[in-house]
N, C-alpha and C. Protein backbone atom coordinates (compact mmCIF):
# COMPACT_ATOMS: atom_id res chain seq x y z
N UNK A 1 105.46 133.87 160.25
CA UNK A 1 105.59 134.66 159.04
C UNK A 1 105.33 133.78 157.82
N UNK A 2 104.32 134.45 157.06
CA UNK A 2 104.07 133.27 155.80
C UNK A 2 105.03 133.51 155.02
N UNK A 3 105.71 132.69 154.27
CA UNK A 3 106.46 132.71 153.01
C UNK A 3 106.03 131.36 152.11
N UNK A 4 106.21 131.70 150.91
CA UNK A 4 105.92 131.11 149.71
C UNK A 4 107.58 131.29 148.84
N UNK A 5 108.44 129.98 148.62
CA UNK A 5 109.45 130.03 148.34
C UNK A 5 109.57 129.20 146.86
N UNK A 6 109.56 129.72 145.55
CA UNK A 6 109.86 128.67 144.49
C UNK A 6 111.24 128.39 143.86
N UNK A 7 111.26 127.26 143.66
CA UNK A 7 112.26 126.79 143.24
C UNK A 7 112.53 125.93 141.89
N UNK A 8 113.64 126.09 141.40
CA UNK A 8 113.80 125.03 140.09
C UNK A 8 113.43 125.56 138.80
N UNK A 9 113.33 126.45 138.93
CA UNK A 9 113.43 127.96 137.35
C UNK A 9 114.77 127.57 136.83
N UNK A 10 115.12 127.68 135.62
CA UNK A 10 116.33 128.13 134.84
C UNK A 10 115.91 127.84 133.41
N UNK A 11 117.48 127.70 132.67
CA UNK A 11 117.92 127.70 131.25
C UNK A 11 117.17 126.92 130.76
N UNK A 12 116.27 126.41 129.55
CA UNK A 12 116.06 125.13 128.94
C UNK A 12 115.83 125.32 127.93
N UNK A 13 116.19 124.30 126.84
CA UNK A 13 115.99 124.30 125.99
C UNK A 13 114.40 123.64 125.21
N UNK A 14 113.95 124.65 124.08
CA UNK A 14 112.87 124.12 123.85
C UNK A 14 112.37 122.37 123.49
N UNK A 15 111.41 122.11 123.94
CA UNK A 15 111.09 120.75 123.97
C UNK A 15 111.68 119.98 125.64
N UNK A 16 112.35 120.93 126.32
CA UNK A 16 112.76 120.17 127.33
C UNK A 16 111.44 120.42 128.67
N UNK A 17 111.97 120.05 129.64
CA UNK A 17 111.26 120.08 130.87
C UNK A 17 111.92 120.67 132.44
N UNK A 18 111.12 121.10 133.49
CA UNK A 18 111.54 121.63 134.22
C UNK A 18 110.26 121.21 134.96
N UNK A 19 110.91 121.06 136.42
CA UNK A 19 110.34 120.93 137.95
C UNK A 19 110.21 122.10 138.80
N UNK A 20 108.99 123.02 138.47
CA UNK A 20 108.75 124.03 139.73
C UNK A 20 108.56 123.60 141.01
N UNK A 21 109.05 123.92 142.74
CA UNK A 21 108.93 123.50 143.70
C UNK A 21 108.28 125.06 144.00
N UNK A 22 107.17 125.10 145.01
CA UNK A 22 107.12 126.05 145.94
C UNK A 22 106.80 125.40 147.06
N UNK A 23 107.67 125.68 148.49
CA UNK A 23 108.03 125.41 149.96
C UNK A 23 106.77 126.51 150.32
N UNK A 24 106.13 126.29 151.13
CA UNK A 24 105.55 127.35 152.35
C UNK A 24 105.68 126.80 153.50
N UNK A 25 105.72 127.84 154.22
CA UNK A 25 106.29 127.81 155.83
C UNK A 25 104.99 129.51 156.32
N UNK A 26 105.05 128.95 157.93
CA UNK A 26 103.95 130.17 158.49
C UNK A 26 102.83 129.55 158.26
N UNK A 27 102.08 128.75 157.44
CA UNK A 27 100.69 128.13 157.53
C UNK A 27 100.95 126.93 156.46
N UNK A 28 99.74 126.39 156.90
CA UNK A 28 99.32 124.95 156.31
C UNK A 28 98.89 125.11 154.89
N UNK A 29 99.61 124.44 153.65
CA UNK A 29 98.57 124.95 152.51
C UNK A 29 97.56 123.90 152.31
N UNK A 30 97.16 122.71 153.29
CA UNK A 30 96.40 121.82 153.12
C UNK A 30 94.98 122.42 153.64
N UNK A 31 94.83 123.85 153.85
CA UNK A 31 93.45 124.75 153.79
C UNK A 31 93.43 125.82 152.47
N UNK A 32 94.11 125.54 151.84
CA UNK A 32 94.12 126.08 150.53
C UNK A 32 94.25 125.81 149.34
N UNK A 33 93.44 126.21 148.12
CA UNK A 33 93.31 125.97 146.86
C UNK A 33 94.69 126.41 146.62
N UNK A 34 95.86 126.14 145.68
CA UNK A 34 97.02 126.58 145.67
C UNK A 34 97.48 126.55 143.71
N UNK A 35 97.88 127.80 143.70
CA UNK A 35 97.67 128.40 141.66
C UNK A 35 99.04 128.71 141.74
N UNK A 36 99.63 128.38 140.59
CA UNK A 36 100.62 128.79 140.00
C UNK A 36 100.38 129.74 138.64
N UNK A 37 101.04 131.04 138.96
CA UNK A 37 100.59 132.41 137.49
C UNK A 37 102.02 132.06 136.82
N UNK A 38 102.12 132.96 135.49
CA UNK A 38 103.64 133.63 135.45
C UNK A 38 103.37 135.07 134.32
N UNK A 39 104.50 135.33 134.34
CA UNK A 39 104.19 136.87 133.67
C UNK A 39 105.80 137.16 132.89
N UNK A 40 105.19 137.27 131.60
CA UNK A 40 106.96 137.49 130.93
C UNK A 40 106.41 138.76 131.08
N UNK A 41 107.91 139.32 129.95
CA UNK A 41 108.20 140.51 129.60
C UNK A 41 107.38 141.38 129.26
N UNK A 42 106.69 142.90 129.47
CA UNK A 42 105.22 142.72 128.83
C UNK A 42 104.29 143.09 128.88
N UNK A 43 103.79 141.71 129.40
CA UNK A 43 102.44 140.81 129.38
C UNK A 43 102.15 141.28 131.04
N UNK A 44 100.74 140.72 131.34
CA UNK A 44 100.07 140.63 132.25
C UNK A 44 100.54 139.50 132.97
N UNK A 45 100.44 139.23 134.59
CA UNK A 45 100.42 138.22 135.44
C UNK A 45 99.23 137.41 134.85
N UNK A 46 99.79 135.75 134.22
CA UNK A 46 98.69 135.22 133.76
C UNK A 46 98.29 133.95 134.88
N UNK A 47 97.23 133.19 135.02
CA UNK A 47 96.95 132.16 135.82
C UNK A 47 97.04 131.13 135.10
N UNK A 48 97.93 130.22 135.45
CA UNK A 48 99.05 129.02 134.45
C UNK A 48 98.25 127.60 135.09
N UNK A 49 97.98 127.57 136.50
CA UNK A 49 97.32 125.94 136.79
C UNK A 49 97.14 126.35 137.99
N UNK A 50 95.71 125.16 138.75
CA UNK A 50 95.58 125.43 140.15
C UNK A 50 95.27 123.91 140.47
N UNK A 51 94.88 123.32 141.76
CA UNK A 51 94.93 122.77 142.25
C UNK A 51 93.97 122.40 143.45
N UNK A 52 93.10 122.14 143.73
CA UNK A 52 92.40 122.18 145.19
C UNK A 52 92.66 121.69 146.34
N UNK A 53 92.05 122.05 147.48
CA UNK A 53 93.23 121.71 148.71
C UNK A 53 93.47 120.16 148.58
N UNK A 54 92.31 118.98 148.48
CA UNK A 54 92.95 117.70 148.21
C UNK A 54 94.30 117.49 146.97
N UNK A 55 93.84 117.71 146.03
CA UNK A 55 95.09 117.46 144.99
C UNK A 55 93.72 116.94 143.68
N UNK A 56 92.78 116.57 144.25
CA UNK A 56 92.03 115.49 143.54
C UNK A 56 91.14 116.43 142.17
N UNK A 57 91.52 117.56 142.25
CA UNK A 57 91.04 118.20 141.33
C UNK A 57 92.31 119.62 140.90
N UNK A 58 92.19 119.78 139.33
CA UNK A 58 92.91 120.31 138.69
C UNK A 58 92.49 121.26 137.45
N UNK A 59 93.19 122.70 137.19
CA UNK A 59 92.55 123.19 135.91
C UNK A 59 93.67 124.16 135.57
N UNK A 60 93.96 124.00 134.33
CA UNK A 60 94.94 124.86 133.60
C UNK A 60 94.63 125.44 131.96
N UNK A 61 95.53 126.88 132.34
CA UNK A 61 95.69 127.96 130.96
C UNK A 61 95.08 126.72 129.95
N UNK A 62 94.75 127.11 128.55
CA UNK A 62 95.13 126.33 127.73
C UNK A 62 95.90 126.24 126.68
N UNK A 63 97.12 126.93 126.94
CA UNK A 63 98.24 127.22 126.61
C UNK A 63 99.14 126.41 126.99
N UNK A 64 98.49 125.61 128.12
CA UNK A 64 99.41 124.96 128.85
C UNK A 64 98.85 123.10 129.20
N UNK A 65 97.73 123.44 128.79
CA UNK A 65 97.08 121.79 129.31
C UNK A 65 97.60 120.81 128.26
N UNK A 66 97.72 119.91 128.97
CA UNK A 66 98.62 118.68 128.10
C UNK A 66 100.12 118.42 128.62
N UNK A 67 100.65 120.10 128.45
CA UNK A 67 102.25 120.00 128.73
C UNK A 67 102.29 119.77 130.55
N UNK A 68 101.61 120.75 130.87
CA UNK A 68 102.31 120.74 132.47
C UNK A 68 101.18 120.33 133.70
N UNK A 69 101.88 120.00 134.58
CA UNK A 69 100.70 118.93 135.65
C UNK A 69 101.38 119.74 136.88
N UNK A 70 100.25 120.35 137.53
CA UNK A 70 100.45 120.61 138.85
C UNK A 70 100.05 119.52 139.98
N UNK A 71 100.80 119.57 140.88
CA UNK A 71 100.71 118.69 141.99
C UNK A 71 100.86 119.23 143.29
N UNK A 72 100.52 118.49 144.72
CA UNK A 72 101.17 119.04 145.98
C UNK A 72 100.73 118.03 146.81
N UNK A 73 102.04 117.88 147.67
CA UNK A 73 102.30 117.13 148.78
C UNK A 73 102.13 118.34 150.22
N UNK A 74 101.06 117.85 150.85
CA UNK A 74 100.44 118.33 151.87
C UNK A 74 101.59 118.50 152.42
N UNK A 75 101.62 117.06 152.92
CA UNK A 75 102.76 116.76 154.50
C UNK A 75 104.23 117.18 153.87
N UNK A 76 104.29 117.65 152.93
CA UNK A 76 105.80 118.73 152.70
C UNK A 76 105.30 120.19 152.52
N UNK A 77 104.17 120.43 152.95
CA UNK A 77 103.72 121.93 152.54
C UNK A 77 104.04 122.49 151.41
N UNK A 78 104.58 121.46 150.27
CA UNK A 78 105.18 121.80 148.81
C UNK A 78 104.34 121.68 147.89
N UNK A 79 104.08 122.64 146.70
CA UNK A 79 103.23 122.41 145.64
C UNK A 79 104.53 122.11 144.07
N UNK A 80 103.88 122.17 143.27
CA UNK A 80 105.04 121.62 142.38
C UNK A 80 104.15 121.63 140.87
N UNK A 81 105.12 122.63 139.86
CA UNK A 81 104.41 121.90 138.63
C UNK A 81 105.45 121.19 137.69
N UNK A 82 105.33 119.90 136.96
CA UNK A 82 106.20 119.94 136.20
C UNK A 82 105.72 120.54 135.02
N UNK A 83 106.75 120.59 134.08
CA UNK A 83 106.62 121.58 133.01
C UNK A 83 107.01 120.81 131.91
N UNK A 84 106.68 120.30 130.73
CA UNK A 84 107.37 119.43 130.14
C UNK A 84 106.56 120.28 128.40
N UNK A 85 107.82 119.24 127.25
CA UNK A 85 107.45 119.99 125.99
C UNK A 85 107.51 121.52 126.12
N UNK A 86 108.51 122.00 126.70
CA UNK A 86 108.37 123.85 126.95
C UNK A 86 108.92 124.67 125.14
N UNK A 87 108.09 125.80 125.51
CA UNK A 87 108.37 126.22 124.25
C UNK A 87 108.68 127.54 124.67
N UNK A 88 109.54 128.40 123.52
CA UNK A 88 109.89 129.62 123.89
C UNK A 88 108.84 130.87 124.41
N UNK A 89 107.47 130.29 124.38
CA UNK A 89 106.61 131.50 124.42
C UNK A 89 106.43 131.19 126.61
N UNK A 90 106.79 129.99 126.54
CA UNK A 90 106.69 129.34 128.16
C UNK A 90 107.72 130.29 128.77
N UNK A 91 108.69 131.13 128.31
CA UNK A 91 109.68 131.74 129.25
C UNK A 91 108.74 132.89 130.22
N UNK A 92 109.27 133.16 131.05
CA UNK A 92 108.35 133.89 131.97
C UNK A 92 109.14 133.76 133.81
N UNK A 93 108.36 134.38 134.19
CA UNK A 93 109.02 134.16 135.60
C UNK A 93 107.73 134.02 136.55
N UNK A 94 107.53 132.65 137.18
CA UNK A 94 106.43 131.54 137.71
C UNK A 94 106.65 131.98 139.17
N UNK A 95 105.24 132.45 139.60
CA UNK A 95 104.68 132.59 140.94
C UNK A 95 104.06 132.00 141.31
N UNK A 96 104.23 131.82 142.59
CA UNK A 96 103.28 130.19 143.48
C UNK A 96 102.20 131.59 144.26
N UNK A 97 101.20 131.07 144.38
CA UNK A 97 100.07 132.12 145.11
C UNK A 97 99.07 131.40 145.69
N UNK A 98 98.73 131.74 147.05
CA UNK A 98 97.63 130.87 147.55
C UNK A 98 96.62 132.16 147.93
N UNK A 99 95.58 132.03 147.42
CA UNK A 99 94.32 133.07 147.16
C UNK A 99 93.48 132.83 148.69
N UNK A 100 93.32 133.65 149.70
CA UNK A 100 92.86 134.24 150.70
C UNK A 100 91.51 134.13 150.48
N UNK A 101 90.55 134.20 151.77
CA UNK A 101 88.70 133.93 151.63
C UNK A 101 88.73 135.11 151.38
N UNK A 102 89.55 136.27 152.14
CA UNK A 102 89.37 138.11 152.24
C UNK A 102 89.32 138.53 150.86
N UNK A 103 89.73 137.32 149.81
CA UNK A 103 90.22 137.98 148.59
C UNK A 103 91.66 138.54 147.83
N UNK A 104 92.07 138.54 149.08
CA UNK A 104 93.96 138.88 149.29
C UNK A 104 94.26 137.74 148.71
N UNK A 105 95.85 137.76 148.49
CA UNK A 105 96.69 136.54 147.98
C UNK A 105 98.03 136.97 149.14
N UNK A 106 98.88 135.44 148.62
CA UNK A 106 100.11 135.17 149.18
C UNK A 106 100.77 134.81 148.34
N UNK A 107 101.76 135.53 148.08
CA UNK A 107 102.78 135.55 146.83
C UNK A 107 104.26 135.11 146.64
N UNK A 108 104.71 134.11 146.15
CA UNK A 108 105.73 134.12 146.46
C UNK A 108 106.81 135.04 145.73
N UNK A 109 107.96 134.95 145.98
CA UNK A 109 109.13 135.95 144.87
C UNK A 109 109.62 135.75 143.39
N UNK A 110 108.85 134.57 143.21
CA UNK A 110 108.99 134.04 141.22
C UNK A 110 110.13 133.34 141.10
N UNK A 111 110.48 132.54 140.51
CA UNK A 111 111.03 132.03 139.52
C UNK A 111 111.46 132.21 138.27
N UNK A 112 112.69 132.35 137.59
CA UNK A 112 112.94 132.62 136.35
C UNK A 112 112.84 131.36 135.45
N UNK A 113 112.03 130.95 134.89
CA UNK A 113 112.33 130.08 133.35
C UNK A 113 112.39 131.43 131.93
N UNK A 114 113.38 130.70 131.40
CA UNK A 114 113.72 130.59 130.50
C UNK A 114 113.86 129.54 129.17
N UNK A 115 113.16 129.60 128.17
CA UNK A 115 113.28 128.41 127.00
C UNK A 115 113.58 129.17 126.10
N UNK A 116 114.93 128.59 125.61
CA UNK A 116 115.92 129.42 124.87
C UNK A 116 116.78 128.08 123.99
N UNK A 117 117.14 128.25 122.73
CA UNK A 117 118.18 127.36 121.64
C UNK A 117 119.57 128.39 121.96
């Protein structure tokens, strides 16, 4: 059973930082390009950073380039963005998604951030 599990959402205050984790289990994501979206209140599901199956290549929102660096460790099947300099417009709730050849995705259940004084 595939699952996509994220972790490390909460409270922060603006200018601070936060560590997204997403775990997958059920397949390997070292055959997959692997994107992190998020989607406040709203708004549309936006595409926030991705990653290619090595690690060795990278591309993000530009809303977001500078502040946050996606990463992933194969041999933990974990992808990860940190998030740093967050600002209140960054609140949202962060989905890990690994995009299918069929065109389908794999979604995980989100994450809440919040950047709040």
């Amino acid at each position: 059973q595939v699952q996509l599990v994220e972790s490390g959402g909460g409270l922060v205050q603006p200018g601070g930082s936060l560590r997204l984790s997403c775990a997958a289990s059920g397949f390997s994501i070292s055959y997959y390009v692997m994107r992190w979206y998020r989607q406040a209140p709203g708004k549309e599901r936006e595409l926030v950073a991705g990653v290619t199956r090595t690690g060795r290549s990278t591309n993000y929102a530009a809303s977001v380039k500078g502040r946050f660096t996606i990463s992933r460790e194969n041999a933990k099947n974990t992808v990860y963005l940190q998030m740093n300099s967050l600002r209140p417009e960054d609140t949202a709730v962060y989905y890990c998604n690994a995009p299918l050849a069929d065109g389908g995705d794999w979604w995980g259940q989100g994450t809440q951030v919040t950047v709040s004084s």
